[in-house]
C-alpha atoms as a PDB file:
ATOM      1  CA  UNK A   1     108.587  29.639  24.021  1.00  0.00           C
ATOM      2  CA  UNK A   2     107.931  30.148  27.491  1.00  0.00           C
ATOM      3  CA  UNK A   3     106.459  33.121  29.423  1.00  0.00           C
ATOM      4  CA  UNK A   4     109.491  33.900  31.144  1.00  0.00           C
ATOM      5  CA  UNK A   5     111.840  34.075  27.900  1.00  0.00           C
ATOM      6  CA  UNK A   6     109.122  36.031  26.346  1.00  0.00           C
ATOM      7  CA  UNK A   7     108.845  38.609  29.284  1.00  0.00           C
ATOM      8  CA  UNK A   8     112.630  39.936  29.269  1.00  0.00           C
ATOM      9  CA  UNK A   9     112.825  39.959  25.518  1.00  0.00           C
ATOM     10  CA  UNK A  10     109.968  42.370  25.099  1.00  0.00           C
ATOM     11  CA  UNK A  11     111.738  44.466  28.022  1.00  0.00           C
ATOM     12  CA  UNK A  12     115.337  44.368  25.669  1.00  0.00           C
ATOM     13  CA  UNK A  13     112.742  45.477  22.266  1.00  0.00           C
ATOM     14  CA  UNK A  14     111.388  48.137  24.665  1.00  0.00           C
ATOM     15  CA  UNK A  15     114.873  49.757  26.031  1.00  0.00           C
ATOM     16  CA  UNK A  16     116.936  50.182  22.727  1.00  0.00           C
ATOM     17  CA  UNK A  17     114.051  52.453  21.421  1.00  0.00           C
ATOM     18  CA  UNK A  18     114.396  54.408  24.655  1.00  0.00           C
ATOM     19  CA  UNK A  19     110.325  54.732  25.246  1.00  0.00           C
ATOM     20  CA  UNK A  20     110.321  54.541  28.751  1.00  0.00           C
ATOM     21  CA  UNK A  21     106.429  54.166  28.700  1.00  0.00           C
ATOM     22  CA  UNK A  22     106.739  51.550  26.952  1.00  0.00           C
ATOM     23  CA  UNK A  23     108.702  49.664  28.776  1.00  0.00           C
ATOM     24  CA  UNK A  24     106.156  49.974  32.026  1.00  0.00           C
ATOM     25  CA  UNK A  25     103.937  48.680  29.905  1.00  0.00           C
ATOM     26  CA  UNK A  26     105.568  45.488  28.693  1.00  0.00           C
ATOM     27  CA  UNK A  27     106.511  45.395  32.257  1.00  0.00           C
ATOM     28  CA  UNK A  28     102.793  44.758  33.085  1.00  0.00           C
ATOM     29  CA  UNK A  29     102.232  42.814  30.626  1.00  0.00           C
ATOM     30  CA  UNK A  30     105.314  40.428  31.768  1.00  0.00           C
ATOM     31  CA  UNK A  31     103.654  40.283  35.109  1.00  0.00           C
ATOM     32  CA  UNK A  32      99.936  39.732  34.671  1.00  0.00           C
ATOM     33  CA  UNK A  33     100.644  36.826  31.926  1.00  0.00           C
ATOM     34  CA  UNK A  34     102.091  34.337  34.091  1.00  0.00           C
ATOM     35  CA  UNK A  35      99.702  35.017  36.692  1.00  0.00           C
ATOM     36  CA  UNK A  36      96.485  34.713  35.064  1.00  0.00           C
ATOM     37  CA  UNK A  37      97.810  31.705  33.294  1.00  0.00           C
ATOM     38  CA  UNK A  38      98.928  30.258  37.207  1.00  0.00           C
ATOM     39  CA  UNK A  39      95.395  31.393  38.388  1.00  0.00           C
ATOM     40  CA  UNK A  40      93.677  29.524  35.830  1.00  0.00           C
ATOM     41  CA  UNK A  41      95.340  26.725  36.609  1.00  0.00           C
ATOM     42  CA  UNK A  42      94.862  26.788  40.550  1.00  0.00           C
ATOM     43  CA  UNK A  43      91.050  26.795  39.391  1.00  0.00           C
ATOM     44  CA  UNK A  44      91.398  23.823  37.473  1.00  0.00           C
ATOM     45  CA  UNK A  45      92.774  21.817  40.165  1.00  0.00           C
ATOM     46  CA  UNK A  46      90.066  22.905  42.962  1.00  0.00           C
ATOM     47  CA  UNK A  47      87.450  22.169  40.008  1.00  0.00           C
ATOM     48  CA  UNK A  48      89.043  18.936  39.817  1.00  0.00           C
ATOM     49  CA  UNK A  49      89.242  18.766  43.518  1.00  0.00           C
ATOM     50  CA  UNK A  50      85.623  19.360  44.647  1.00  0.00           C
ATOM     51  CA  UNK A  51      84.209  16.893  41.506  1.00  0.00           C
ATOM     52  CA  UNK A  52      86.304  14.153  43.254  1.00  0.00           C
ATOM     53  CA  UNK A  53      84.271  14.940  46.562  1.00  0.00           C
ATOM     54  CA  UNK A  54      81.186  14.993  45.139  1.00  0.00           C
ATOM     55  CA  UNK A  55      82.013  11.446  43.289  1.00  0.00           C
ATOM     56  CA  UNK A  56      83.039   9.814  46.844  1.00  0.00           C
ATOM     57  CA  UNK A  57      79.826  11.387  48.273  1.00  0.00           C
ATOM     58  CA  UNK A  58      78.015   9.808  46.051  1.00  0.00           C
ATOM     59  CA  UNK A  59      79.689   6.207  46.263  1.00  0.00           C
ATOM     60  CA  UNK A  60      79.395   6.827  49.930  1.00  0.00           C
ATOM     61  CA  UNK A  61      75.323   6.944  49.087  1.00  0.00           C
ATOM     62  CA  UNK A  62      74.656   3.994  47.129  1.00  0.00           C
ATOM     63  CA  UNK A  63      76.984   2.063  48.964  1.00  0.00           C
ATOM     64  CA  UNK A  64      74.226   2.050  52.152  1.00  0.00           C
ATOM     65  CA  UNK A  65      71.079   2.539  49.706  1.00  0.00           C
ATOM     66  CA  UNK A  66      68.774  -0.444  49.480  1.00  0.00           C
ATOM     67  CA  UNK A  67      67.291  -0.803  46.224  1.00  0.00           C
ATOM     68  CA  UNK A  68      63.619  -1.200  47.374  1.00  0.00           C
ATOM     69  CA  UNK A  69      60.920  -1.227  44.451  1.00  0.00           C
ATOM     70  CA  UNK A  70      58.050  -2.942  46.045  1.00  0.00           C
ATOM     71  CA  UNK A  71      57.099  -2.499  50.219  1.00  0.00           C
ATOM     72  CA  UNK A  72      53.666  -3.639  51.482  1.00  0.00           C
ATOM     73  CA  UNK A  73      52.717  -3.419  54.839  1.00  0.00           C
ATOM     74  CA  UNK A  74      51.299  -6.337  56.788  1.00  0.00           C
ATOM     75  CA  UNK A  75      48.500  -6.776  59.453  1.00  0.00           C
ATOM     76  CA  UNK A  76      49.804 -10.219  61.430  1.00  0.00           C
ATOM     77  CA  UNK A  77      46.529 -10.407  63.012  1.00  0.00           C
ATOM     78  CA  UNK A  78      44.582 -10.574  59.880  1.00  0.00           C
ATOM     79  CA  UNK A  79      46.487 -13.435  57.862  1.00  0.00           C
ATOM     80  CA  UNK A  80      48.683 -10.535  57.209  1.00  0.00           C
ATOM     81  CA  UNK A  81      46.247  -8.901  55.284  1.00  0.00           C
ATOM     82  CA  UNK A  82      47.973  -5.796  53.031  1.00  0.00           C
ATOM     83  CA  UNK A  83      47.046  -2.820  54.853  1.00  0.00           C
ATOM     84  CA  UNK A  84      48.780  -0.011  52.722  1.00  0.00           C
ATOM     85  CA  UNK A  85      51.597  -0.493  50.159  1.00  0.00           C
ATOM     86  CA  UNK A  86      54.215   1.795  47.924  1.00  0.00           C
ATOM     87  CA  UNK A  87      53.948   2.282  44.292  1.00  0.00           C
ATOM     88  CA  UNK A  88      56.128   4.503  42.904  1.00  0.00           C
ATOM     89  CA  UNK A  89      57.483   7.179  45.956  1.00  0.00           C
ATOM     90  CA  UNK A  90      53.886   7.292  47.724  1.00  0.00           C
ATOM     91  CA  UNK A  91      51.867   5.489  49.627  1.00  0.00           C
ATOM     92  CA  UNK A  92      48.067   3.825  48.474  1.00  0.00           C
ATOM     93  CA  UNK A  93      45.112   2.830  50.435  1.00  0.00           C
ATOM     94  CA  UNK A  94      46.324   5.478  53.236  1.00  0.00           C
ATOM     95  CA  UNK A  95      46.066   6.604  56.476  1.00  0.00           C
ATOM     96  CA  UNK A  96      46.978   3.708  58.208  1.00  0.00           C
ATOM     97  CA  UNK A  97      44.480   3.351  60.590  1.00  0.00           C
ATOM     98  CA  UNK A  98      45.234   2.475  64.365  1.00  0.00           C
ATOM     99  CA  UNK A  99      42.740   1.309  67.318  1.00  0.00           C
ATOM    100  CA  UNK A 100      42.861   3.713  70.163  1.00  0.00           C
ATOM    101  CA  UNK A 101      44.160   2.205  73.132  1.00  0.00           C
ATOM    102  CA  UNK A 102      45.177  -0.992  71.062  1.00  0.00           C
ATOM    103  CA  UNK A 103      48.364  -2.438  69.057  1.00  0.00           C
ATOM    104  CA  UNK A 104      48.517  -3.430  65.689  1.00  0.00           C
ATOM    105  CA  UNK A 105      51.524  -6.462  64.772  1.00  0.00           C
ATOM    106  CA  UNK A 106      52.722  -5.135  61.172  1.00  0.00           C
ATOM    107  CA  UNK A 107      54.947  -6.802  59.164  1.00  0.00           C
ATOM    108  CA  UNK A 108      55.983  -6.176  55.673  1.00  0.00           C
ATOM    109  CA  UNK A 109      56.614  -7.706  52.166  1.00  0.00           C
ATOM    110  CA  UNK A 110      59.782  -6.322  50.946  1.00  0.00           C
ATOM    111  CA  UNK A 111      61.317  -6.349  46.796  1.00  0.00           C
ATOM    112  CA  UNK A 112      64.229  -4.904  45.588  1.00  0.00           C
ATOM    113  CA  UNK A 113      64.280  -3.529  42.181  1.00  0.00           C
ATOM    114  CA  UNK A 114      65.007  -7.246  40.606  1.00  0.00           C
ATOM    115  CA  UNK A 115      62.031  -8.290  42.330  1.00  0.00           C
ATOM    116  CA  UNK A 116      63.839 -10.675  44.745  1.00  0.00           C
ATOM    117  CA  UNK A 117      62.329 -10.787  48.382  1.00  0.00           C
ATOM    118  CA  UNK A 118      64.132  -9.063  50.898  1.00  0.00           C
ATOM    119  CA  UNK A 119      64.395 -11.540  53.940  1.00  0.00           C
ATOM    120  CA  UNK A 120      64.272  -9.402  56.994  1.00  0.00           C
ATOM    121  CA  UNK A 121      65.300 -12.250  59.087  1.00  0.00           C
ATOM    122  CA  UNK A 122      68.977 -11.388  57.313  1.00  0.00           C
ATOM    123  CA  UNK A 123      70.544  -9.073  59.099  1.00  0.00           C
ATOM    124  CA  UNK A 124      67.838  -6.605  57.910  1.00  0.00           C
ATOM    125  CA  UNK A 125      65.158  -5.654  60.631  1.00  0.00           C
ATOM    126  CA  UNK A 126      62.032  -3.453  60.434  1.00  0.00           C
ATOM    127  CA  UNK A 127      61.765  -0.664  62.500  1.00  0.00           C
ATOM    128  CA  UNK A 128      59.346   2.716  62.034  1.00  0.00           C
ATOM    129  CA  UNK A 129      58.957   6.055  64.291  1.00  0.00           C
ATOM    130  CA  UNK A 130      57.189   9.111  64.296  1.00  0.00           C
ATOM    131  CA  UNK A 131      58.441  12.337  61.646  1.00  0.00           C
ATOM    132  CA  UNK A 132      59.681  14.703  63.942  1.00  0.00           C
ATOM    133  CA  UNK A 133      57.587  17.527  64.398  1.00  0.00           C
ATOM    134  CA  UNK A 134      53.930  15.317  63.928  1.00  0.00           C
ATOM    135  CA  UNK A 135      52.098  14.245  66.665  1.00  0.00           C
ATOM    136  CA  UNK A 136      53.208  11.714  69.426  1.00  0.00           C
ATOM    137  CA  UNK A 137      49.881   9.805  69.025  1.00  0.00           C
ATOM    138  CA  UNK A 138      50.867   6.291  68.436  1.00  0.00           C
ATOM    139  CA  UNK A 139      54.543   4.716  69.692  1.00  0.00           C
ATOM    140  CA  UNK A 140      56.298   1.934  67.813  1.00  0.00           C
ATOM    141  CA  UNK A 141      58.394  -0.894  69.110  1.00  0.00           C
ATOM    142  CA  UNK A 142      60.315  -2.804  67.004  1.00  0.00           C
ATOM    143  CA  UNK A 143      60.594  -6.582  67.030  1.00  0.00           C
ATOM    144  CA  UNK A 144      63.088  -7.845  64.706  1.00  0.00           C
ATOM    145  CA  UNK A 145      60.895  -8.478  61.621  1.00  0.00           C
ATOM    146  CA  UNK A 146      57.685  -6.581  62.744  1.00  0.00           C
ATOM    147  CA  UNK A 147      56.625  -4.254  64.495  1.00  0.00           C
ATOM    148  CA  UNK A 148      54.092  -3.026  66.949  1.00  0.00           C
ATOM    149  CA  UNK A 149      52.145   0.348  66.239  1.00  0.00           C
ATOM    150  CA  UNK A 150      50.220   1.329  69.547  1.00  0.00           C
ATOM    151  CA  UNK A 151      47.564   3.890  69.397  1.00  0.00           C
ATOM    152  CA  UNK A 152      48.040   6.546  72.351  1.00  0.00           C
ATOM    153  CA  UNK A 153      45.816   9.152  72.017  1.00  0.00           C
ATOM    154  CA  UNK A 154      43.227  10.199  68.787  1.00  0.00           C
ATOM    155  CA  UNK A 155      44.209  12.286  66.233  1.00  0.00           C
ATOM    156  CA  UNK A 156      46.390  11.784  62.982  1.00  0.00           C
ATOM    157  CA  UNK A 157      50.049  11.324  62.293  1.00  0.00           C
ATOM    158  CA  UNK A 158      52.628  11.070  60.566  1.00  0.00           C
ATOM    159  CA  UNK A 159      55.272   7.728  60.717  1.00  0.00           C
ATOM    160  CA  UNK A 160      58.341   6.564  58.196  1.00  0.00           C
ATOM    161  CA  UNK A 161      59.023   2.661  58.191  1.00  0.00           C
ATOM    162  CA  UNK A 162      62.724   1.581  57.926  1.00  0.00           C
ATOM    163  CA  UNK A 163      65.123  -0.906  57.390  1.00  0.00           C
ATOM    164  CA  UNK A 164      68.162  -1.477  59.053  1.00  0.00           C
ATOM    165  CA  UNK A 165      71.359  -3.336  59.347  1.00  0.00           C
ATOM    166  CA  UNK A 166      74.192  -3.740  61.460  1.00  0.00           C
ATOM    167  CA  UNK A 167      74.996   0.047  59.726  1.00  0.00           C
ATOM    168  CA  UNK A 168      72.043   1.888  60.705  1.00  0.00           C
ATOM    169  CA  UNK A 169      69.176   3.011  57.706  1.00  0.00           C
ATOM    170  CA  UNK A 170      69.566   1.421  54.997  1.00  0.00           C
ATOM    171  CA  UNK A 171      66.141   2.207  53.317  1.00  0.00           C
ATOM    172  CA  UNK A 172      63.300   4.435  54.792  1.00  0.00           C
ATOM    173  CA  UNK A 173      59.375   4.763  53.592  1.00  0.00           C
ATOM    174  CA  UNK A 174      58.044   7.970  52.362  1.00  0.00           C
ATOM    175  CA  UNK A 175      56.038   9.480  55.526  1.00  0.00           C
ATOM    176  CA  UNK A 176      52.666   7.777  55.624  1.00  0.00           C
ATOM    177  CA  UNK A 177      49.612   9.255  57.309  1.00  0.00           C
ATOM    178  CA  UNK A 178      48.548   7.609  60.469  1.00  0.00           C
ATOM    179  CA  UNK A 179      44.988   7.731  62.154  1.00  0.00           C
ATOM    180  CA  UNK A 180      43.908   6.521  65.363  1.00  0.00           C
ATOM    181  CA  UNK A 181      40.633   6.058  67.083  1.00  0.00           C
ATOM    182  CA  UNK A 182      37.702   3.721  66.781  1.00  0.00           C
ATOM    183  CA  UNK A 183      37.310   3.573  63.103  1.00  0.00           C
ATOM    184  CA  UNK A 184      34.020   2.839  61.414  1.00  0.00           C
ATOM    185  CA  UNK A 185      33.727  -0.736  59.664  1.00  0.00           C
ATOM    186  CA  UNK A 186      30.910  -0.869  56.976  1.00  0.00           C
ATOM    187  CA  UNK A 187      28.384   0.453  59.704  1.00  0.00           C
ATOM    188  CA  UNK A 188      26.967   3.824  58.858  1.00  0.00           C
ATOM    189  CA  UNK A 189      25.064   3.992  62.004  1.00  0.00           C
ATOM    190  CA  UNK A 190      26.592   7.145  64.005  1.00  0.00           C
ATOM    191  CA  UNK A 191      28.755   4.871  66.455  1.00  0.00           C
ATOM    192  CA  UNK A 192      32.448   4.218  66.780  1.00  0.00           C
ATOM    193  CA  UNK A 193      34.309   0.791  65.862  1.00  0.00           C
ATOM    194  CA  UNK A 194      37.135  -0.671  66.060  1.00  0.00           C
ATOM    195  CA  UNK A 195      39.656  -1.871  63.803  1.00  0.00           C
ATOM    196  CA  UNK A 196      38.476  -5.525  63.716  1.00  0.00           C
ATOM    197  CA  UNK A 197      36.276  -6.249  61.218  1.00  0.00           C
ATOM    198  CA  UNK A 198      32.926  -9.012  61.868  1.00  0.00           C
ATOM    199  CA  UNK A 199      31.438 -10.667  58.283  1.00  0.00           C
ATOM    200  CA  UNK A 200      28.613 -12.555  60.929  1.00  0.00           C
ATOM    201  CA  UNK A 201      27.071 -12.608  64.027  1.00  0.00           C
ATOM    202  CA  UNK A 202      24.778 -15.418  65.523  1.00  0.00           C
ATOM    203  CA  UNK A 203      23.021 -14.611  68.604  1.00  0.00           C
ATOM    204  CA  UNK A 204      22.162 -18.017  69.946  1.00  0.00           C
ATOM    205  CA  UNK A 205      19.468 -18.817  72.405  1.00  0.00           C
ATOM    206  CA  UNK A 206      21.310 -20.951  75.347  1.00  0.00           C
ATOM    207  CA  UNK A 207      18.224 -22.660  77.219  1.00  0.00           C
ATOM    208  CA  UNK A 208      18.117 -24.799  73.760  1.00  0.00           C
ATOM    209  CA  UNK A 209      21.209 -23.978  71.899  1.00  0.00           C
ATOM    210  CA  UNK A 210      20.099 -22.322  68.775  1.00  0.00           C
ATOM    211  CA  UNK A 211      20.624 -19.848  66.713  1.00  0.00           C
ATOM    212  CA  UNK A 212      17.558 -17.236  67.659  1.00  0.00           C
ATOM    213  CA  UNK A 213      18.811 -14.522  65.586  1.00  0.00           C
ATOM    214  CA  UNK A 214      22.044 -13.879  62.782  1.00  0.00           C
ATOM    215  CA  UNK A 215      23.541 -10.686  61.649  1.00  0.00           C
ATOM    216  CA  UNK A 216      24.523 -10.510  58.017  1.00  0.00           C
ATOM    217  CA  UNK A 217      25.321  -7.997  55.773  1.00  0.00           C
ATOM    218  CA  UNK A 218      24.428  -5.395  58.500  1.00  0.00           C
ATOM    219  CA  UNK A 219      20.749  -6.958  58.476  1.00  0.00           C
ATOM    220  CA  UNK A 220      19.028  -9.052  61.432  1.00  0.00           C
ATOM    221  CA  UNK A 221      17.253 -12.169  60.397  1.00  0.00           C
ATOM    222  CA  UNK A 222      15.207 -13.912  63.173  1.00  0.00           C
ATOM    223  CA  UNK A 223      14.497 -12.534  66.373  1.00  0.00           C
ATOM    224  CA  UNK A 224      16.164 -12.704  70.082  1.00  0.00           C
ATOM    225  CA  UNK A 225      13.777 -14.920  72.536  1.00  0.00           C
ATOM    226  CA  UNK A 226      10.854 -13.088  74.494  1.00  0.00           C
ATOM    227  CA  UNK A 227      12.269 -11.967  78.528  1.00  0.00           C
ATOM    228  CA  UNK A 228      10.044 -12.104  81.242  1.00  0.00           C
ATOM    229  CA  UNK A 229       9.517  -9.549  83.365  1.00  0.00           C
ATOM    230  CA  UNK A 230      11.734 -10.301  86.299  1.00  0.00           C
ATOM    231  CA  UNK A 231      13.359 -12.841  84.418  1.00  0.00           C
ATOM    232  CA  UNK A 232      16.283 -13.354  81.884  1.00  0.00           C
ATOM    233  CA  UNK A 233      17.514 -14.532  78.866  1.00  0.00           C
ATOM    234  CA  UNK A 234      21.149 -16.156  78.235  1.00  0.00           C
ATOM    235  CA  UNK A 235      22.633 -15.283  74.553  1.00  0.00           C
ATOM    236  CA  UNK A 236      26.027 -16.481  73.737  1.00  0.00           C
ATOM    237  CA  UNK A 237      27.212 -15.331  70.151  1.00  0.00           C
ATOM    238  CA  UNK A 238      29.237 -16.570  67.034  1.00  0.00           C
ATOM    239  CA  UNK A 239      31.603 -13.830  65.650  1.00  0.00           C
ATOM    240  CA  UNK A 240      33.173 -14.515  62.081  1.00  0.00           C
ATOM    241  CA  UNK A 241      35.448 -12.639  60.858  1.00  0.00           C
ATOM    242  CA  UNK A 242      35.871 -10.487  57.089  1.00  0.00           C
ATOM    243  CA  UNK A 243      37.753 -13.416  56.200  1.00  0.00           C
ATOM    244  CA  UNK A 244      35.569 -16.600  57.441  1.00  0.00           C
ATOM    245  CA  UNK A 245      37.563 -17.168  60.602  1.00  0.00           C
ATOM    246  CA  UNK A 246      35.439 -17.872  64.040  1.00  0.00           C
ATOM    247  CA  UNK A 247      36.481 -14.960  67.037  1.00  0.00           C
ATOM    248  CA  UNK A 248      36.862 -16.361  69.916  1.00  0.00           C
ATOM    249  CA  UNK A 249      35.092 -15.050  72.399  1.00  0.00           C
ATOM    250  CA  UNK A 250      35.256 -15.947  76.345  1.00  0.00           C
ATOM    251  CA  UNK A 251      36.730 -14.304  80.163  1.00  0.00           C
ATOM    252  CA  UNK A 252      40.076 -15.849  78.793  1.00  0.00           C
ATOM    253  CA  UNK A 253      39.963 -14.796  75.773  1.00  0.00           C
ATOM    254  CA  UNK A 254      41.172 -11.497  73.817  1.00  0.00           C
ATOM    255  CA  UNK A 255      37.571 -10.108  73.068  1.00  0.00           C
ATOM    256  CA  UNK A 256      34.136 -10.721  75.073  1.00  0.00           C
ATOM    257  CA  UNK A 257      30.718 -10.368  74.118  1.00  0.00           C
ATOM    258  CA  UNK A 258      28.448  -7.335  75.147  1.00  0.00           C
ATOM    259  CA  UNK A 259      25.350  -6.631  75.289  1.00  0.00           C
ATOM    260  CA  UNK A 260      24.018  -2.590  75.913  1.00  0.00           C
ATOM    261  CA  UNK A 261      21.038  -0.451  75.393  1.00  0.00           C
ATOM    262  CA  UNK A 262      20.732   1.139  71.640  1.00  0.00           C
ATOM    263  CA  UNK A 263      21.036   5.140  71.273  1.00  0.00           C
ATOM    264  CA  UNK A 264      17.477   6.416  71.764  1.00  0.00           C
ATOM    265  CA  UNK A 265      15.782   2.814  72.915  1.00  0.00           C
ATOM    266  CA  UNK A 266      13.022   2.948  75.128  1.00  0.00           C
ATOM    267  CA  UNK A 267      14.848   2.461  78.663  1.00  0.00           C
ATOM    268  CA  UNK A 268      12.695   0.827  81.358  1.00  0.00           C
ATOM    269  CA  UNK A 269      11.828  -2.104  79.338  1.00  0.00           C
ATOM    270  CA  UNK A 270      15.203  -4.273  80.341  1.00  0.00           C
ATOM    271  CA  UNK A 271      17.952  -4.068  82.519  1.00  0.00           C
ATOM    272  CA  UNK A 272      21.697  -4.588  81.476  1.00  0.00           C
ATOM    273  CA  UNK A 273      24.490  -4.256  84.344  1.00  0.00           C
ATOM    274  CA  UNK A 274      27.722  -5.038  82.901  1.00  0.00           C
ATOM    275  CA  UNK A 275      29.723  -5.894  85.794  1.00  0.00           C
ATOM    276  CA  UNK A 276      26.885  -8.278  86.633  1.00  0.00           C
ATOM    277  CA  UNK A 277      25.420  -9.586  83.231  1.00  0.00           C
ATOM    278  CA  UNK A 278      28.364 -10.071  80.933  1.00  0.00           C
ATOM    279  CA  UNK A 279      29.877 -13.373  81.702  1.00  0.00           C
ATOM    280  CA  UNK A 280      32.931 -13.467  78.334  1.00  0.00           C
ATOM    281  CA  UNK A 281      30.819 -15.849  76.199  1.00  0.00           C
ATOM    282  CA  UNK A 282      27.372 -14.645  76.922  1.00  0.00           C
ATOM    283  CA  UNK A 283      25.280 -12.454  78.481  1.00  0.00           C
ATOM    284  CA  UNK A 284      22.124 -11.677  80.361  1.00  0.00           C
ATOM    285  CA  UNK A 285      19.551  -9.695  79.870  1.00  0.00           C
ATOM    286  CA  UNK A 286      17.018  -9.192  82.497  1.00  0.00           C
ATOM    287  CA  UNK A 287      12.795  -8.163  81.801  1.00  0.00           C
ATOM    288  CA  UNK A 288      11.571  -4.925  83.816  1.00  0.00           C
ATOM    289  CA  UNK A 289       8.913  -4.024  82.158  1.00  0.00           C
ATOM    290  CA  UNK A 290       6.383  -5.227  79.634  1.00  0.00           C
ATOM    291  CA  UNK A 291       7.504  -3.764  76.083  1.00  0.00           C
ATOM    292  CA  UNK A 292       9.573  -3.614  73.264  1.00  0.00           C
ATOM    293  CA  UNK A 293      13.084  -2.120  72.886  1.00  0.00           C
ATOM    294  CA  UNK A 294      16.512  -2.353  71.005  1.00  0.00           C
ATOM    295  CA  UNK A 295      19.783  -3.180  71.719  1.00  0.00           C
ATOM    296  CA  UNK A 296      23.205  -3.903  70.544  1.00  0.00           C
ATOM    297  CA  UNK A 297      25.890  -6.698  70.627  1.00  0.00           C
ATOM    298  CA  UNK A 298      29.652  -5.593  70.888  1.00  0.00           C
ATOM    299  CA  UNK A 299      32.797  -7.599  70.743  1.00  0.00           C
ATOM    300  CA  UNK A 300      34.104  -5.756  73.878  1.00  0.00           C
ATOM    301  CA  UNK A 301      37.996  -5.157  73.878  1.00  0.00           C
ATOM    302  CA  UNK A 302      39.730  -4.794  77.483  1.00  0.00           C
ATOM    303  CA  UNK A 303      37.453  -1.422  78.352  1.00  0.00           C
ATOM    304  CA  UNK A 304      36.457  -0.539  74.542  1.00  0.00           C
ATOM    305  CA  UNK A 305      34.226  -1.979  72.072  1.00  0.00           C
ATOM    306  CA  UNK A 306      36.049  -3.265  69.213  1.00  0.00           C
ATOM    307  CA  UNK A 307      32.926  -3.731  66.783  1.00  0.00           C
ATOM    308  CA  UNK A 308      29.187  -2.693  67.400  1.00  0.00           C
ATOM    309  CA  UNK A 309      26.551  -4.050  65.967  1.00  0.00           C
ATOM    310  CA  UNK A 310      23.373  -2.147  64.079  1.00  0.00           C
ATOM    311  CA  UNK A 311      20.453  -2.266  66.804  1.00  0.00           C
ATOM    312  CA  UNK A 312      17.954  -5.502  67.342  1.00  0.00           C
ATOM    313  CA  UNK A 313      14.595  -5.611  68.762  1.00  0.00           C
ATOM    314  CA  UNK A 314      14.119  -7.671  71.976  1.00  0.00           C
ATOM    315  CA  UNK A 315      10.889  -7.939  73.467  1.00  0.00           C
ATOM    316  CA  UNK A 316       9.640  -8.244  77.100  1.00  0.00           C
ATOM    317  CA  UNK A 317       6.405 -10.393  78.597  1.00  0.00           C
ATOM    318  CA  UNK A 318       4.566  -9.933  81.530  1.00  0.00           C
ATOM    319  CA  UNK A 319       3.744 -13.426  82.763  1.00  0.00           C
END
């Protein structure tokens, strides 16, 4: 039986017996039935209504989610050498570090979660920026499947990678810490480096072509070639690389060699004008005075020293 045949029956019941009370009552009770019954049922449907929303939302989701389980970034300078990677929703072997006033080429090695390669020469392109809100200290180009990471100013950031298609983000990084400035390279000797890394160092002696003096494993074996006061020496150099390659050096080239005064030396005892005594591949250094003092090498970077090395005696002769 339905609400509405029960509702005027009760109302009959209620009139023969002549309670008139009782008949606003069933009166109520005729009215409030079907509604809470009609209310309940309005609920259902905007229940119903709002789950199917949230379902499409989340088809909507996963239909422009990448699956990503592994992402390692790449330095393309450095036989792309991992620099930092993901393992589980954070990043390891963090900050990435950035030469001030330089670019590092990053590319990355990309797995979904069936540990298949993701191409990014697909239709799927690398790009990164800065979190909003952290510091403008680096900028970031894109180029397809790399990209470039400039360092503007020092200081430390923060910077998402992302992956893209014809769509827009399809997968973005966790926020990684960023640092730039000259970073120190297994030297613990108070000065600033640069990003590069140098294994070995030759110093060699050009009047005969040998090696006077090599660098390795931050120690000096041999010695740089007496100066004479009012005189010079010519050293050209041998850089190698963290992992065996030979840096070329040279006025054409990215890097030069340089040659300055240690922290501290005794000053008077040679004389070292840049503009005038480094020549790309080599350098001179000239003999004031009679005496011993230090200096170091460099593998000079546009108007920045890249790498420095620890300090080496060189000694000058009166004639």
């Amino acid at each position: 039986m339905t609400d509405a045949s029960r509702s005027p029956s009760r109302r009959k019941l209620l009139a023969t017996t002549g309670s008139l009370a009782a008949l606003g009552v069933a009166g109520c009770l005729g009215d409030e039935e079907p509604d809470d019954e009609t209310g309940g049922d309005d609920h259902d449907e905007s229940m119903d209504h709002d789950d199917d929303h949230e379902h499409d939302d989340d088809d909507h989701d996963s239909d422009h989610d990448l699956p990503v389980e592994e992402f390692e970034i790449l330095d393309r300078d450095h036989d792309e050498e991992v620099l930092v990677y993901i393992h589980g929703n954070h990043w390891h072997d963090d900050p990435l570090e950035v030469p001030h006033d330089d670019t590092l080429s990053l590319g990355a090695y990309v797995e979904d979660e069936d540990g298949d390669e993701i191409d990014l020469d697909d239709g799927i392109e690398l790009t990164g920026e800065v979190v909003e809100g952290a510091n403008e200290v680096v900028e970031i180009e894109s180029h397809g499947d790399h990209v470039h990471v400039h360092g503007e100013e020092d200081g430390f950031t923060d910077i998402v990678f992302q992956l893209v298609d014809d769509d827009g983000v399809v997968y973005e990084t966790p926020e990684l810490e960023t640092e730039v400035g000259y970073h120190d390279h297994d030297h613990d000797d108070g000065h600033d480096h640069g990003h590069l890394e140098v294994e070995d160092l030759e110093i060699i002696d050009r009047s005969d072509d040998e090696v006077a003096a090599e660098l390795h494993d931050d120690h000096w074996h041999g010695e740089l070639p007496h100066a004479h006061v009012d005189d010079n020496i010519s050293l050209g150099a041998e850089f190698t690389d963290d992992h065996g390659d030979e840096i070329q050096i040279g006025s054409d080239e990215e890097y030069e060699l340089a040659v300055t005064l240690a922290d501290d030396a005794e000053e008077g005892i040679v004389e070292i004008e840049p503009d005038d005594h480094w020549h790309g591949d080599h350098v001179h250094i000239y003999g004031e005075a009679e005496g011993e003092t230090e200096v170091v090498f460099k593998l000079w970077h546009d108007d920045h020293a890249d790498w420095e090395s620890p300090p080496v005696a060189v000694e000058v002769d009166d004639h």
